[in-house]
N, C-alpha and C. Protein backbone atom coordinates (compact mmCIF):
# COMPACT_ATOMS: atom_id res chain seq x y z
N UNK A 1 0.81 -1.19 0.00
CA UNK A 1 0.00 0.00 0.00
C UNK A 1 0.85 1.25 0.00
N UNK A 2 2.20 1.30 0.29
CA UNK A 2 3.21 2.17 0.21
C UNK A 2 3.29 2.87 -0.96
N UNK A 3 3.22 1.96 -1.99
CA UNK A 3 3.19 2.34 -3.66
C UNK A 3 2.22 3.54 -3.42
N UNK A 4 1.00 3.60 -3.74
CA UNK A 4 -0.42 3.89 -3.99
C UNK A 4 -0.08 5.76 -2.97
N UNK A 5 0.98 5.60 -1.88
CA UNK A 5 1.01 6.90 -1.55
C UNK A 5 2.25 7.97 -1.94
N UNK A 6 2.97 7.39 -2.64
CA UNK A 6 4.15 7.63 -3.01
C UNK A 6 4.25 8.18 -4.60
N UNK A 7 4.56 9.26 -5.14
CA UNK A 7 4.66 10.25 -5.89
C UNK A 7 5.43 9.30 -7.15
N UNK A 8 5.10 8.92 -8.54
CA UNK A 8 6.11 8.50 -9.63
C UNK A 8 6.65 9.87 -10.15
N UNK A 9 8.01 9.89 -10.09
CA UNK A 9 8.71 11.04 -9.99
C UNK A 9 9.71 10.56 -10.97
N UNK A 10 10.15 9.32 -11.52
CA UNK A 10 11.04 8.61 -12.48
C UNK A 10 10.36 8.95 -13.93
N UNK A 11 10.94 8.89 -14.86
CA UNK A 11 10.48 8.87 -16.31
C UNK A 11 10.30 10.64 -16.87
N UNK A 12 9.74 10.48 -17.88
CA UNK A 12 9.99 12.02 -18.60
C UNK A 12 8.31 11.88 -18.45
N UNK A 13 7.57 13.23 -19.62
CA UNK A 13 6.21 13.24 -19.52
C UNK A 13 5.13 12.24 -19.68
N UNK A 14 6.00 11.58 -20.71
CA UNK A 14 4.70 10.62 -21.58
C UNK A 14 5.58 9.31 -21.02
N UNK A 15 6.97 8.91 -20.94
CA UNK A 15 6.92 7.63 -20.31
C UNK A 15 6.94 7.66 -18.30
N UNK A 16 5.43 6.59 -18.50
CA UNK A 16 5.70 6.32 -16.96
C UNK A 16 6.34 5.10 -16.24
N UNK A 17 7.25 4.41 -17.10
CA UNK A 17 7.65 3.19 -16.88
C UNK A 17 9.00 3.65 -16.63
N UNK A 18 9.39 4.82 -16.65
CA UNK A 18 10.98 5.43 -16.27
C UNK A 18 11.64 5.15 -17.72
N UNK A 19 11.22 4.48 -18.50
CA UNK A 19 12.56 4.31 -19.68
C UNK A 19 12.33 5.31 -20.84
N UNK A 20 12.88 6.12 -21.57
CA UNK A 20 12.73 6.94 -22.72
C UNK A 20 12.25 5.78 -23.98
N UNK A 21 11.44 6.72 -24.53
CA UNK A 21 10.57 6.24 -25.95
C UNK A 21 10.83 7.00 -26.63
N UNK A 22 11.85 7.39 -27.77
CA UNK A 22 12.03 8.33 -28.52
C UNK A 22 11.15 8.48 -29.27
N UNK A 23 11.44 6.75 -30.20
CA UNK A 23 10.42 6.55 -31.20
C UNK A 23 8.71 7.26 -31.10
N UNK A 24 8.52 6.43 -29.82
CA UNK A 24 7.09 7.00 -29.55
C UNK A 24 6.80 8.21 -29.34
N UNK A 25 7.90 9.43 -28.99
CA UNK A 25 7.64 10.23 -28.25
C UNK A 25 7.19 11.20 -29.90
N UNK A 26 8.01 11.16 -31.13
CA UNK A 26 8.40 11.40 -32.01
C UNK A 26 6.74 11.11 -32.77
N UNK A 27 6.26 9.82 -32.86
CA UNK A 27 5.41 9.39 -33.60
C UNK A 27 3.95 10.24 -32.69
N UNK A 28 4.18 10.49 -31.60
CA UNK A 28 2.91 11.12 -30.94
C UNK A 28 2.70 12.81 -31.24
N UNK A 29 4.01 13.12 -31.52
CA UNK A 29 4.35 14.70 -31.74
C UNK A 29 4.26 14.90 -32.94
N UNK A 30 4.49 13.87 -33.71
CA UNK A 30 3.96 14.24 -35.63
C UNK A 30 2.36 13.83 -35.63
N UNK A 31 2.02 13.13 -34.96
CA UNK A 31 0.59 12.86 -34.99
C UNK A 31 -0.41 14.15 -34.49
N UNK A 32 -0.12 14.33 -33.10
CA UNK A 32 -0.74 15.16 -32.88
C UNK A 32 -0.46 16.39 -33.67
N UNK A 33 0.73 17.03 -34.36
CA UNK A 33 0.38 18.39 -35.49
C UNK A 33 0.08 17.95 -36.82
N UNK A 34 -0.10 16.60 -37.14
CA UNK A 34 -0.71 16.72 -38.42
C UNK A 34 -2.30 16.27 -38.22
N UNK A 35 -2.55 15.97 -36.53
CA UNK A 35 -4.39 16.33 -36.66
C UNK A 35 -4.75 17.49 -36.43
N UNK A 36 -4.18 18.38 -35.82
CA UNK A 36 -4.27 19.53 -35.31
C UNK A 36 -4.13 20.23 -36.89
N UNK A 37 -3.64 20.14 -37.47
CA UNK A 37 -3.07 20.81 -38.97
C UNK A 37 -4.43 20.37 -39.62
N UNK A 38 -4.83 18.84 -39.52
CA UNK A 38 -5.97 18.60 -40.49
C UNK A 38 -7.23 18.85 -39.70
N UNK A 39 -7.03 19.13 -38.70
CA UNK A 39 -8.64 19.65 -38.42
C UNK A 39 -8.67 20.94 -38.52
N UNK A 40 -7.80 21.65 -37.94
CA UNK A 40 -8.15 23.02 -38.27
C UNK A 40 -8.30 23.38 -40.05
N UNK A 41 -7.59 22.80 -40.75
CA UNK A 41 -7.09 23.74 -41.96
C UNK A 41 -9.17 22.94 -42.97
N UNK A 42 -9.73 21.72 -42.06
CA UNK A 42 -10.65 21.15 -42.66
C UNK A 42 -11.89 21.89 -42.63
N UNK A 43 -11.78 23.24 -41.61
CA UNK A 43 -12.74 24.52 -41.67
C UNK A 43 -12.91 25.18 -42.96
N UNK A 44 -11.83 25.35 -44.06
CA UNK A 44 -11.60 25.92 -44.83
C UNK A 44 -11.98 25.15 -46.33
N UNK A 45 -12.62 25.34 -46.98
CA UNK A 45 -13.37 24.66 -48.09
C UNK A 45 -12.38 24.42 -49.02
N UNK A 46 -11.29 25.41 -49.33
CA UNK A 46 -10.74 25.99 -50.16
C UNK A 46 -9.21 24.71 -49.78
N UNK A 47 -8.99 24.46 -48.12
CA UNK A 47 -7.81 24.10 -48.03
C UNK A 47 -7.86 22.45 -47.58
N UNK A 48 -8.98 22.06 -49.11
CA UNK A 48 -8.89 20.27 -48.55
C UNK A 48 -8.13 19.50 -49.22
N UNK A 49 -7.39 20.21 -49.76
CA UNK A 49 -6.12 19.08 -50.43
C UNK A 49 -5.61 18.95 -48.93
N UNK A 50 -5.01 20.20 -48.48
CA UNK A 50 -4.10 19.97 -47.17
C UNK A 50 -4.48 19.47 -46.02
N UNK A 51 -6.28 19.17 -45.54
CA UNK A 51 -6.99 18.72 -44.69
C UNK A 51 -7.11 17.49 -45.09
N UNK A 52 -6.89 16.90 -46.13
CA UNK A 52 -7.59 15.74 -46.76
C UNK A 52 -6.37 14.71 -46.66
N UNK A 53 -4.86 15.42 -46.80
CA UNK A 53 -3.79 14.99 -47.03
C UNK A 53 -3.35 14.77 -45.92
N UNK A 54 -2.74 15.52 -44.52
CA UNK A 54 -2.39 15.62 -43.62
C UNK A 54 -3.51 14.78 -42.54
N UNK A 55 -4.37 14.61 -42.41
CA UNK A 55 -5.08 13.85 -41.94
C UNK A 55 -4.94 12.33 -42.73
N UNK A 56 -4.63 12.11 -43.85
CA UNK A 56 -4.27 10.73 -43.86
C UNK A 56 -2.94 10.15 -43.20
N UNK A 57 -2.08 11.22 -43.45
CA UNK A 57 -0.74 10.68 -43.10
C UNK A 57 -0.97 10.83 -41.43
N UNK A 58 -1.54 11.85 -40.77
CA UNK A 58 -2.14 11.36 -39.42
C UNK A 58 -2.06 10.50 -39.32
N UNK A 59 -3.47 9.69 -39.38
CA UNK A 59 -4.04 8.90 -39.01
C UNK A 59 -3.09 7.24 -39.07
N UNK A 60 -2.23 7.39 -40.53
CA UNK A 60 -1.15 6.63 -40.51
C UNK A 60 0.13 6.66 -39.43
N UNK A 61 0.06 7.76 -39.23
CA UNK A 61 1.71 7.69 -38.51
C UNK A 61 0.93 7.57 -36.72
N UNK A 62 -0.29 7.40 -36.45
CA UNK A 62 -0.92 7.26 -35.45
C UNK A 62 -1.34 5.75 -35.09
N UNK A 63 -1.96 5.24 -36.18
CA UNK A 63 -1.63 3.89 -36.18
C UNK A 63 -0.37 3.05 -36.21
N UNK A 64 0.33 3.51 -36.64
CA UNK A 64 1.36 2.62 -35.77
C UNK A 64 2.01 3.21 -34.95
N UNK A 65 1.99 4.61 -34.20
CA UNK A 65 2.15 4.98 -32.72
C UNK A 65 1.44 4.07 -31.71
N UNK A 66 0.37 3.95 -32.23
CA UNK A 66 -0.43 2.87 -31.50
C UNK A 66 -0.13 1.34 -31.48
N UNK A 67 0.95 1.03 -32.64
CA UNK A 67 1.39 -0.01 -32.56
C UNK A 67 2.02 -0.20 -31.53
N UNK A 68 2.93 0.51 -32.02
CA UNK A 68 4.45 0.24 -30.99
C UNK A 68 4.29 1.11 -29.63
N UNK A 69 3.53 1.99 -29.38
CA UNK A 69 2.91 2.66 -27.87
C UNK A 69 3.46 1.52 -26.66
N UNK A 70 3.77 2.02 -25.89
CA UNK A 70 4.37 1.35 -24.39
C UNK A 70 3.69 1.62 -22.87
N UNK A 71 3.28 2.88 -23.51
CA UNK A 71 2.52 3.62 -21.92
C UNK A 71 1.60 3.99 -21.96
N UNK A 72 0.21 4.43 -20.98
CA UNK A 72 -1.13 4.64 -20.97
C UNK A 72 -1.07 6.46 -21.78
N UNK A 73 -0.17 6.82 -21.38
CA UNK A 73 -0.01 8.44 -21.53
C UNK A 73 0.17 8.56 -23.51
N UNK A 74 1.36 7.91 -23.83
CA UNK A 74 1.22 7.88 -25.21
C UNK A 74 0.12 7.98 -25.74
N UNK A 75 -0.75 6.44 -25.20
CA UNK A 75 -1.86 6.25 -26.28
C UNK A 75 -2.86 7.26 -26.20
N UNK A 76 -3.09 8.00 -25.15
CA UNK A 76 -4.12 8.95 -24.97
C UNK A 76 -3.60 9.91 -25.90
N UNK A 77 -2.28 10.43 -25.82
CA UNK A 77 -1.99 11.43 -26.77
C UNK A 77 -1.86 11.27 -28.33
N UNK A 78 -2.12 10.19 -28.74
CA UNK A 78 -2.37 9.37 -29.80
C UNK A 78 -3.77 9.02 -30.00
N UNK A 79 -4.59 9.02 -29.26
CA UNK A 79 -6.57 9.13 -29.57
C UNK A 79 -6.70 10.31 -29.88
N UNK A 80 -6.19 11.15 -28.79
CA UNK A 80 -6.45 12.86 -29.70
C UNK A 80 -6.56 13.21 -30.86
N UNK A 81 -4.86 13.02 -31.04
CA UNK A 81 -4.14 13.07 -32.55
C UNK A 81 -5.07 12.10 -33.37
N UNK A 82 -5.24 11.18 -33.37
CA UNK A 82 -6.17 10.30 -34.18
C UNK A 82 -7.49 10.48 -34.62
N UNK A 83 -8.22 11.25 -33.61
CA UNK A 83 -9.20 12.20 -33.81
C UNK A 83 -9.51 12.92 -34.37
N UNK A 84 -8.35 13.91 -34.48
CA UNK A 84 -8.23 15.33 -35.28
C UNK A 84 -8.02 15.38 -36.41
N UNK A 85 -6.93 13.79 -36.51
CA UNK A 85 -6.57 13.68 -37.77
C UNK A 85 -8.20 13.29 -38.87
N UNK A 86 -8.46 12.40 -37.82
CA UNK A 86 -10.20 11.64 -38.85
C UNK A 86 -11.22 12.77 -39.20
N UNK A 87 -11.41 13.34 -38.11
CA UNK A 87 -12.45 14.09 -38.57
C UNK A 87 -11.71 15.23 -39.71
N UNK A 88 -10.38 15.72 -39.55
CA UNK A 88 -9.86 16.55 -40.86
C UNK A 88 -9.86 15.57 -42.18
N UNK A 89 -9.94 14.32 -42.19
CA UNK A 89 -9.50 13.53 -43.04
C UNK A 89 -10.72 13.72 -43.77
N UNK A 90 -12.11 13.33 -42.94
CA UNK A 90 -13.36 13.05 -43.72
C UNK A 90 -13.75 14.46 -44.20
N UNK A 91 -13.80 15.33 -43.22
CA UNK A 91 -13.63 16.74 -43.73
C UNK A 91 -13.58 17.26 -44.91
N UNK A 92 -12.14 16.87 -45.00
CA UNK A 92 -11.17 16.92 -46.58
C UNK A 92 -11.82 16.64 -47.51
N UNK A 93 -12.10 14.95 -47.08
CA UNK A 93 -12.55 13.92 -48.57
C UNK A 93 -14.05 14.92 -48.77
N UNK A 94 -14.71 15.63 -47.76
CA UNK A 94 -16.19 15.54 -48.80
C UNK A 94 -16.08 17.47 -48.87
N UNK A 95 -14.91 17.87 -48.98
CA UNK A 95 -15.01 18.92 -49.57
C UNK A 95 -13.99 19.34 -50.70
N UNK A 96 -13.62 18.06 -50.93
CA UNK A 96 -13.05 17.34 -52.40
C UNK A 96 -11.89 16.85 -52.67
N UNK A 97 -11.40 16.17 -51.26
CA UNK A 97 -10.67 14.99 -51.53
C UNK A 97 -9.36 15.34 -51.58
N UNK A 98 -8.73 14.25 -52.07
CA UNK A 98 -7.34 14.00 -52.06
C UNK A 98 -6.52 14.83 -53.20
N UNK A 99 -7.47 14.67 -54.30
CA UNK A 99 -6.41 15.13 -55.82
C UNK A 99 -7.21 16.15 -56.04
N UNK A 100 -8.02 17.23 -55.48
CA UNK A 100 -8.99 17.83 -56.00
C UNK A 100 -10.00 18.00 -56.44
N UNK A 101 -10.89 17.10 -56.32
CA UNK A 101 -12.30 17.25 -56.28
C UNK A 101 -12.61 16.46 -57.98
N UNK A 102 -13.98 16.73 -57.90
CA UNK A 102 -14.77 16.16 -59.18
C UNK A 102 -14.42 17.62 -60.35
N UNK A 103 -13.90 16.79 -61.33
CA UNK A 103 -13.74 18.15 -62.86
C UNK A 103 -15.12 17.33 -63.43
N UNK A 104 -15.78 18.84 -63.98
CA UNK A 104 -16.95 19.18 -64.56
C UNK A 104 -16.72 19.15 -65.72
């Protein structure tokens, strides 16, 4: 019961197991600004190549953050990012997609 009152004071932000995750730390920090990038920029009608785009590679470089993830803290910061990235992604696609929309 000693544990349970005692402060984890070992490890950096996101690892709580005391050991450094570069990899992960790296894959959570490109994730989270390319959902943050694709949700915000997915407001903009005009900017869904870059909402449409950046939210895929999100959602990719998030899935396998989630692969290789080690700690409870990662993955949360990786649902975010995964989030932001989807909803910029779908965003994107239905305000015309990946290559630019439907030619008339």
């Amino acid at each position: 019961m000693a544990q349970a009152l005692r402060p984890n004071t070992a490890g950096g932000l996101f690892a709580t197991d005391g050991k450094p995750h570069p990899r992960q730390d790296v894959l959570l920090a490109a994730t989270l600004v390319l959902g943050i990038t694709s949700f915000i920029t997915a407001m903009f009608h005009h900017l869904h190549l870059l909402s449409s785009w950046t939210g895929l590679i999100g959602l990719l470089t998030g899935a396998y953050g989630q692969w290789i993830s080690e700690t409870t803290r990662e993955r949360f910061g990786l649902i975010i990012g995964l989030g932001a990235a989807g909803i910029g992604f779908f965003l994107g696609m239905a305000h015309g997609g990946l290559f630019g929309g439907v030619v008339d």
